[in-house]
C-alpha atoms as a PDB file:
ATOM      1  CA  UNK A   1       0.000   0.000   0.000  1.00  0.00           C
ATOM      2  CA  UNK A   2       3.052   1.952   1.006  1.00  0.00           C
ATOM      3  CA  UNK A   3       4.663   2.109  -2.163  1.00  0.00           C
ATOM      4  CA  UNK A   4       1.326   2.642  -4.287  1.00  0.00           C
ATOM      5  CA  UNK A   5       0.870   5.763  -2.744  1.00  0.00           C
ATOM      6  CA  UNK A   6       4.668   6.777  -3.167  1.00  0.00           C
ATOM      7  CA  UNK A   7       4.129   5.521  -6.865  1.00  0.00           C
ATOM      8  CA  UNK A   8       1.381   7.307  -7.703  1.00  0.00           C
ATOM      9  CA  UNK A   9       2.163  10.304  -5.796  1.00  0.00           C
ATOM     10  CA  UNK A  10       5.819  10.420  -8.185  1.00  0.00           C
ATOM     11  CA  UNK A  11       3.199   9.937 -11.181  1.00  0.00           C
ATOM     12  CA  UNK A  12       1.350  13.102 -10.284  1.00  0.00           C
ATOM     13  CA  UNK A  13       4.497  15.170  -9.282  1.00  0.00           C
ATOM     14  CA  UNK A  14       5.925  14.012 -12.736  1.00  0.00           C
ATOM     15  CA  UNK A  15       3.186  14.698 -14.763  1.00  0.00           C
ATOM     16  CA  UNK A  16       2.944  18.255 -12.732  1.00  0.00           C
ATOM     17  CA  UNK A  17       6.433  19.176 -13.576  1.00  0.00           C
ATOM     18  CA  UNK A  18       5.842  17.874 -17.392  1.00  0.00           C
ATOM     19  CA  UNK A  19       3.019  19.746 -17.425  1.00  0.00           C
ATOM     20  CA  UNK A  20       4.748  22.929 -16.516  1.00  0.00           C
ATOM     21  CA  UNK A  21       7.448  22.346 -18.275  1.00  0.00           C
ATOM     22  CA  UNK A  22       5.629  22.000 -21.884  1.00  0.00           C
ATOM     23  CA  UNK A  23       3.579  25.116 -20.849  1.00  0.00           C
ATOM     24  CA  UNK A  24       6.707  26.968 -20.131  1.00  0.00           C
ATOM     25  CA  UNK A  25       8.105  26.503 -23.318  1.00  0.00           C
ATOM     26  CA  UNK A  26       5.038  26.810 -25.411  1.00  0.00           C
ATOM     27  CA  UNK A  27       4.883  30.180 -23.614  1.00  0.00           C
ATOM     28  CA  UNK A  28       8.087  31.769 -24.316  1.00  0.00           C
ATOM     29  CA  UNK A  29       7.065  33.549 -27.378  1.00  0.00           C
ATOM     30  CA  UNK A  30       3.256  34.802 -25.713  1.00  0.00           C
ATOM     31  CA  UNK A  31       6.578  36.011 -23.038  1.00  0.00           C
ATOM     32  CA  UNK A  32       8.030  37.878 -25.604  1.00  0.00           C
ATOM     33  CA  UNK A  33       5.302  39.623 -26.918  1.00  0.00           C
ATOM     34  CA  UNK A  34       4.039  40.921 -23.720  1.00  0.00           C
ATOM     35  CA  UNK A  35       7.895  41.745 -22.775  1.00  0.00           C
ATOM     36  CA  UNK A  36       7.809  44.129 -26.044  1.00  0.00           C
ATOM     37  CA  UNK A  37       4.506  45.146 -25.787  1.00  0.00           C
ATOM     38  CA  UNK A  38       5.385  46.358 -22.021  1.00  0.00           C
ATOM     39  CA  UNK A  39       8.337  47.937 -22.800  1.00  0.00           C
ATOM     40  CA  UNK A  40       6.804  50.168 -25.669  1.00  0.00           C
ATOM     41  CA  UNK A  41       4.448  51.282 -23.018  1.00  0.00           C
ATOM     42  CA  UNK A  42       7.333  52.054 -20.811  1.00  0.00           C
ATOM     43  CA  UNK A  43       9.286  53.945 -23.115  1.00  0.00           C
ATOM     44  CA  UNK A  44       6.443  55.885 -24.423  1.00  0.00           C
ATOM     45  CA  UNK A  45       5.525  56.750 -21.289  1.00  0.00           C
ATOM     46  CA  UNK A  46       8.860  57.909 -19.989  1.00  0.00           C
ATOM     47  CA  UNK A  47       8.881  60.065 -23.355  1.00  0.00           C
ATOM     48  CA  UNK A  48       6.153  61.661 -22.683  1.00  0.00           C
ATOM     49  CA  UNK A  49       7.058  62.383 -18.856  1.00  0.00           C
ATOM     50  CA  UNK A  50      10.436  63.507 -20.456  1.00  0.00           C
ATOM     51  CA  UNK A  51       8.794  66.132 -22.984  1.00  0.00           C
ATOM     52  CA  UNK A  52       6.388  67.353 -20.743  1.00  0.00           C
ATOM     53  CA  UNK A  53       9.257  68.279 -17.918  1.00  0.00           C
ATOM     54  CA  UNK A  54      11.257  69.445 -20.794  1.00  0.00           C
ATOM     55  CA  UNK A  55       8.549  71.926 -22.010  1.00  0.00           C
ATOM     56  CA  UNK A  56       6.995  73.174 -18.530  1.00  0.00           C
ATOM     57  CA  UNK A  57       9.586  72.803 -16.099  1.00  0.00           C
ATOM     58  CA  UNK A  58      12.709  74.133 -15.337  1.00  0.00           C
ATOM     59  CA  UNK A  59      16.283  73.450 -17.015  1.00  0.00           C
ATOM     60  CA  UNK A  60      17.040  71.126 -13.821  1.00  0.00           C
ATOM     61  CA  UNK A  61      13.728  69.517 -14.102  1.00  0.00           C
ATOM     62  CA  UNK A  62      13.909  69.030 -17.587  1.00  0.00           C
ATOM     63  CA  UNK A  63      17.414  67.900 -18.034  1.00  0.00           C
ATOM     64  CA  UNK A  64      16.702  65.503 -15.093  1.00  0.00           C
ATOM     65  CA  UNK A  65      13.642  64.173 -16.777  1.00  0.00           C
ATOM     66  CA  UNK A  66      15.630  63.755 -20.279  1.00  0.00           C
ATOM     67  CA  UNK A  67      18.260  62.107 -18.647  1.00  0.00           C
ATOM     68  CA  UNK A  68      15.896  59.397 -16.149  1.00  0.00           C
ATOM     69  CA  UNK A  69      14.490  58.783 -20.292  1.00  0.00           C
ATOM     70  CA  UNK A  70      17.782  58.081 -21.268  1.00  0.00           C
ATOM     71  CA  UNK A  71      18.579  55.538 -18.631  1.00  0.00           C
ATOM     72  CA  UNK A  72      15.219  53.759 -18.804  1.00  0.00           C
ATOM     73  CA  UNK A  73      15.930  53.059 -22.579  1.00  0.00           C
ATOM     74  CA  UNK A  74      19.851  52.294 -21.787  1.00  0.00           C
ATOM     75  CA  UNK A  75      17.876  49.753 -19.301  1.00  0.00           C
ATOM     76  CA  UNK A  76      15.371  48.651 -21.914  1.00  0.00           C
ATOM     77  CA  UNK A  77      18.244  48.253 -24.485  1.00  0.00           C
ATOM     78  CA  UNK A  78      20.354  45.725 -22.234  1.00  0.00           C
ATOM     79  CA  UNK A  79      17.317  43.442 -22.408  1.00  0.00           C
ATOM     80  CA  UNK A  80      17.778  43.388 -26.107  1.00  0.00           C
ATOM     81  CA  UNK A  81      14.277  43.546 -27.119  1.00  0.00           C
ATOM     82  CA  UNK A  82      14.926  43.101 -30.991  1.00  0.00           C
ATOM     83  CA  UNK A  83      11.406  44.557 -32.157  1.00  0.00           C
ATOM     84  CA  UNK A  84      11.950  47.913 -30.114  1.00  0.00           C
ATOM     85  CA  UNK A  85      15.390  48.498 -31.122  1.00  0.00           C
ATOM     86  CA  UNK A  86      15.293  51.075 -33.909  1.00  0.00           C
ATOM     87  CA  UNK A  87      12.574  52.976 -31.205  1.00  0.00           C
ATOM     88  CA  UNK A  88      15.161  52.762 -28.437  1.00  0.00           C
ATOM     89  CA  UNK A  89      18.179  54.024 -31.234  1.00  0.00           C
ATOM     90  CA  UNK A  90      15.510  57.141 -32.101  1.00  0.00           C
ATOM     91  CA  UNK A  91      14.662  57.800 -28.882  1.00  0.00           C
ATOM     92  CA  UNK A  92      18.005  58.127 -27.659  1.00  0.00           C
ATOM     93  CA  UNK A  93      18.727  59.967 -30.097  1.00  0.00           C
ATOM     94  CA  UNK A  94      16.518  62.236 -30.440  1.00  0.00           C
ATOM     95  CA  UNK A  95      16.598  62.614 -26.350  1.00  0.00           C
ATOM     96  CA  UNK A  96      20.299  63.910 -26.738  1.00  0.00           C
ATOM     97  CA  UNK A  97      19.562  66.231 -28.959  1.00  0.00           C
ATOM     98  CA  UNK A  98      17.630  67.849 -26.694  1.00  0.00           C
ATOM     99  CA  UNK A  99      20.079  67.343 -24.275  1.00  0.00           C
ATOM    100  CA  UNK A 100      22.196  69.382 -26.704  1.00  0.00           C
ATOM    101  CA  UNK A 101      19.897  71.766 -26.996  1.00  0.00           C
ATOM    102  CA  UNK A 102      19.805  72.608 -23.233  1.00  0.00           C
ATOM    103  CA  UNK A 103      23.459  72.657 -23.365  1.00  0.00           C
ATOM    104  CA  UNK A 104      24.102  74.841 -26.417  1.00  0.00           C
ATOM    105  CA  UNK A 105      21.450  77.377 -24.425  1.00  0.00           C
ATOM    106  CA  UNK A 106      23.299  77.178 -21.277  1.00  0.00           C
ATOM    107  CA  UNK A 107      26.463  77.651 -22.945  1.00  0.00           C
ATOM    108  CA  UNK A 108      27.794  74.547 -21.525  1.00  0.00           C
ATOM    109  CA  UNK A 109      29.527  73.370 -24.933  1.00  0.00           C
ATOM    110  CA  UNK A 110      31.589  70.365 -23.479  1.00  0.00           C
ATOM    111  CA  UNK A 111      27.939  68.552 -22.722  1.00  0.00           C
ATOM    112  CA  UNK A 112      26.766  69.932 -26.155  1.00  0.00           C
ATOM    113  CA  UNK A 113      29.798  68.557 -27.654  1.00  0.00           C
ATOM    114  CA  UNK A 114      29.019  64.855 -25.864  1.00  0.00           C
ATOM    115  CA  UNK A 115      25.304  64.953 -26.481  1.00  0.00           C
ATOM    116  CA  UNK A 116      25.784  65.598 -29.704  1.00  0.00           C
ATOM    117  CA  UNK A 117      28.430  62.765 -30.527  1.00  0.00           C
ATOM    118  CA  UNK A 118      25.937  60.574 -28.783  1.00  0.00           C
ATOM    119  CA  UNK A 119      22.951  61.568 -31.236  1.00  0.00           C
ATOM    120  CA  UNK A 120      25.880  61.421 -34.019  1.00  0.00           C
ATOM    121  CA  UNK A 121      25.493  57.830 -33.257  1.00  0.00           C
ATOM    122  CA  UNK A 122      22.384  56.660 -32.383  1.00  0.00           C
ATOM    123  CA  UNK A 123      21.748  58.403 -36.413  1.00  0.00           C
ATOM    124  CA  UNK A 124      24.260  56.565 -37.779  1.00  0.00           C
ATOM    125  CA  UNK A 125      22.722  52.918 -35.862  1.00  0.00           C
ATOM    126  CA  UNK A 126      19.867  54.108 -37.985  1.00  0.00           C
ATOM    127  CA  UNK A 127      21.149  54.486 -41.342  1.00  0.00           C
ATOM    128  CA  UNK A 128      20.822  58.438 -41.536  1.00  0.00           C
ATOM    129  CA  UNK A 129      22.485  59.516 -44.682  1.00  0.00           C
ATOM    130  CA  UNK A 130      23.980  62.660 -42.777  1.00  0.00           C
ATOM    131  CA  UNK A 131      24.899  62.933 -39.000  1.00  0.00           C
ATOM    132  CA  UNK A 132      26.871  66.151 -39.404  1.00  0.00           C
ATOM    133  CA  UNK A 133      26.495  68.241 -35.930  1.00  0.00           C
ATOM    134  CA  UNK A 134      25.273  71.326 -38.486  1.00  0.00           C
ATOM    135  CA  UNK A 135      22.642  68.556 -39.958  1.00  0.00           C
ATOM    136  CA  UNK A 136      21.210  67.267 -36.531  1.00  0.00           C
ATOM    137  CA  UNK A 137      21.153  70.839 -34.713  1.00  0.00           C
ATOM    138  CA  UNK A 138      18.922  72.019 -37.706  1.00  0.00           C
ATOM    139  CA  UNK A 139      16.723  68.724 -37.392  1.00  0.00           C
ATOM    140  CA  UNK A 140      16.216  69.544 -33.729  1.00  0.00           C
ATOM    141  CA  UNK A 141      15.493  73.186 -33.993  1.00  0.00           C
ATOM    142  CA  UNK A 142      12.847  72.273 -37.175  1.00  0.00           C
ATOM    143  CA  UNK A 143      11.513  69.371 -34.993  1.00  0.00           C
ATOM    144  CA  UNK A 144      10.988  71.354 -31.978  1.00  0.00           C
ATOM    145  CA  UNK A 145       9.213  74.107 -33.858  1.00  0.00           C
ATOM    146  CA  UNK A 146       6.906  71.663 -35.728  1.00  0.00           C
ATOM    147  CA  UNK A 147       6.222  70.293 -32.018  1.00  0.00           C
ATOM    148  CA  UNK A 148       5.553  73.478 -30.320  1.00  0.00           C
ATOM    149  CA  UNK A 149       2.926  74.117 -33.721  1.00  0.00           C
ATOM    150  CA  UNK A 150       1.230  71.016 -33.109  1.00  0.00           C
ATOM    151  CA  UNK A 151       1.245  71.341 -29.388  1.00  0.00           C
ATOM    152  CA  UNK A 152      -0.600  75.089 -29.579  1.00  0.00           C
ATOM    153  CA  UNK A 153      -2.775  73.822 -32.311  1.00  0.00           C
ATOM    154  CA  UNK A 154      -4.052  70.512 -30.643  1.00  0.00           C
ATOM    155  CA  UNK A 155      -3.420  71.365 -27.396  1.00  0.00           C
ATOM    156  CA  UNK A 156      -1.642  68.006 -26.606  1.00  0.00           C
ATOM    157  CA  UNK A 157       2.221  66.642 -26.685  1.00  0.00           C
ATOM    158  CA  UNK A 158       2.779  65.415 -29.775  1.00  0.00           C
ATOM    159  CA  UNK A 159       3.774  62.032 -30.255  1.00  0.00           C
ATOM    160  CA  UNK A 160       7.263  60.844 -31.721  1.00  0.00           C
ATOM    161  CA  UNK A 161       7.690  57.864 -34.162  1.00  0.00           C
ATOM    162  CA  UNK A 162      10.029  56.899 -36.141  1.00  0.00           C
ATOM    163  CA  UNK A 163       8.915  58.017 -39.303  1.00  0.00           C
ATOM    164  CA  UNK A 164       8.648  61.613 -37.972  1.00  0.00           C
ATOM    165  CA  UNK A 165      12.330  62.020 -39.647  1.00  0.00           C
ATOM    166  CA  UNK A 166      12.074  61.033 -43.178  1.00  0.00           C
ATOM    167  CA  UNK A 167      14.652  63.803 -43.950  1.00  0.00           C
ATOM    168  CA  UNK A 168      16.987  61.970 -42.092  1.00  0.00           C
ATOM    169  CA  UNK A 169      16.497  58.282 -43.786  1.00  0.00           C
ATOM    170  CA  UNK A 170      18.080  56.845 -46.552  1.00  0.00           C
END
């Protein structure tokens, strides 16, 4: 009786940890989907925390919002989410050159300098036919104005996508 009830109780602890197992695996992918799908939330959340600050609030408040954005999507990035990586790369980007931005106004040109080697970058991840410092600062100035438009005409923050640049693509 003793070793029926050992039997059958290693029948049901095997088939339990089969069970698992074959749900585990046949749920990776539903994993990864959600994982993406969580992250885009994140980072376009965290964008649009980042433009507000960088809009209404002060240059502390803003740079400290830009830079919490950049960290999040340095954070995102390390978990190599394939799908989101061209959004991460723009992001960034685009996120140091406003970073430059600040700089440039503050007349803090070492940061301006770094920021914009850092966009320099993230454009050429991208593809961007031209990366040149005079290039970019004219994007961002062009970009911001179009934004500030939008935002007084629709009276909401203006999303950012990818295809918002088409200038910039090959």
């Amino acid at each position: 009786m003793r070793n029926k009830a050992i039997n059958t109780l290693c029948l049901l602890l095997g088939a339990t940890l089969g069970f698992g197992a074959v749900m585990l695996i046949s749920g990776i992918p539903f994993y990864r989907s959600m994982e993406a799908q969580t992250a885009e939330t994140c980072l376009s959340f965290f964008r649009t925390y980042a433009y507000v600050q960088y809009r209404q609030a002060g240059s502390k408040q803003s740079k400290e919002a830009l830079v919490t954005n950049l960290r999040v999507m340095e954070f995102m990035q390390a978990k190599h989410i394939q799908k989101l990586d061209a959004r991460f790369e723009f992001e960034a980007g685009l996120t140091d050159l406003r970073l430059y931005r600040m700089s440039v106004l503050a007349g803090n040109k070492k940061d301006a300098d770094e920021y914009m080697k850092k966009a320099q970058n993230e454009g050429a991840k991208l593809g961007w036919a031209d990366t040149s410092s005079t290039t970019l600062s004219r994007l961002i100035e062009s970009r911001e104005s179009k934004e500030l438009q939008l935002e007084k005409e629709a009276g909401q923050v203006p999303s950012a996508s990818i295809g918002k640049s088409p200038e910039m693509q090959n």
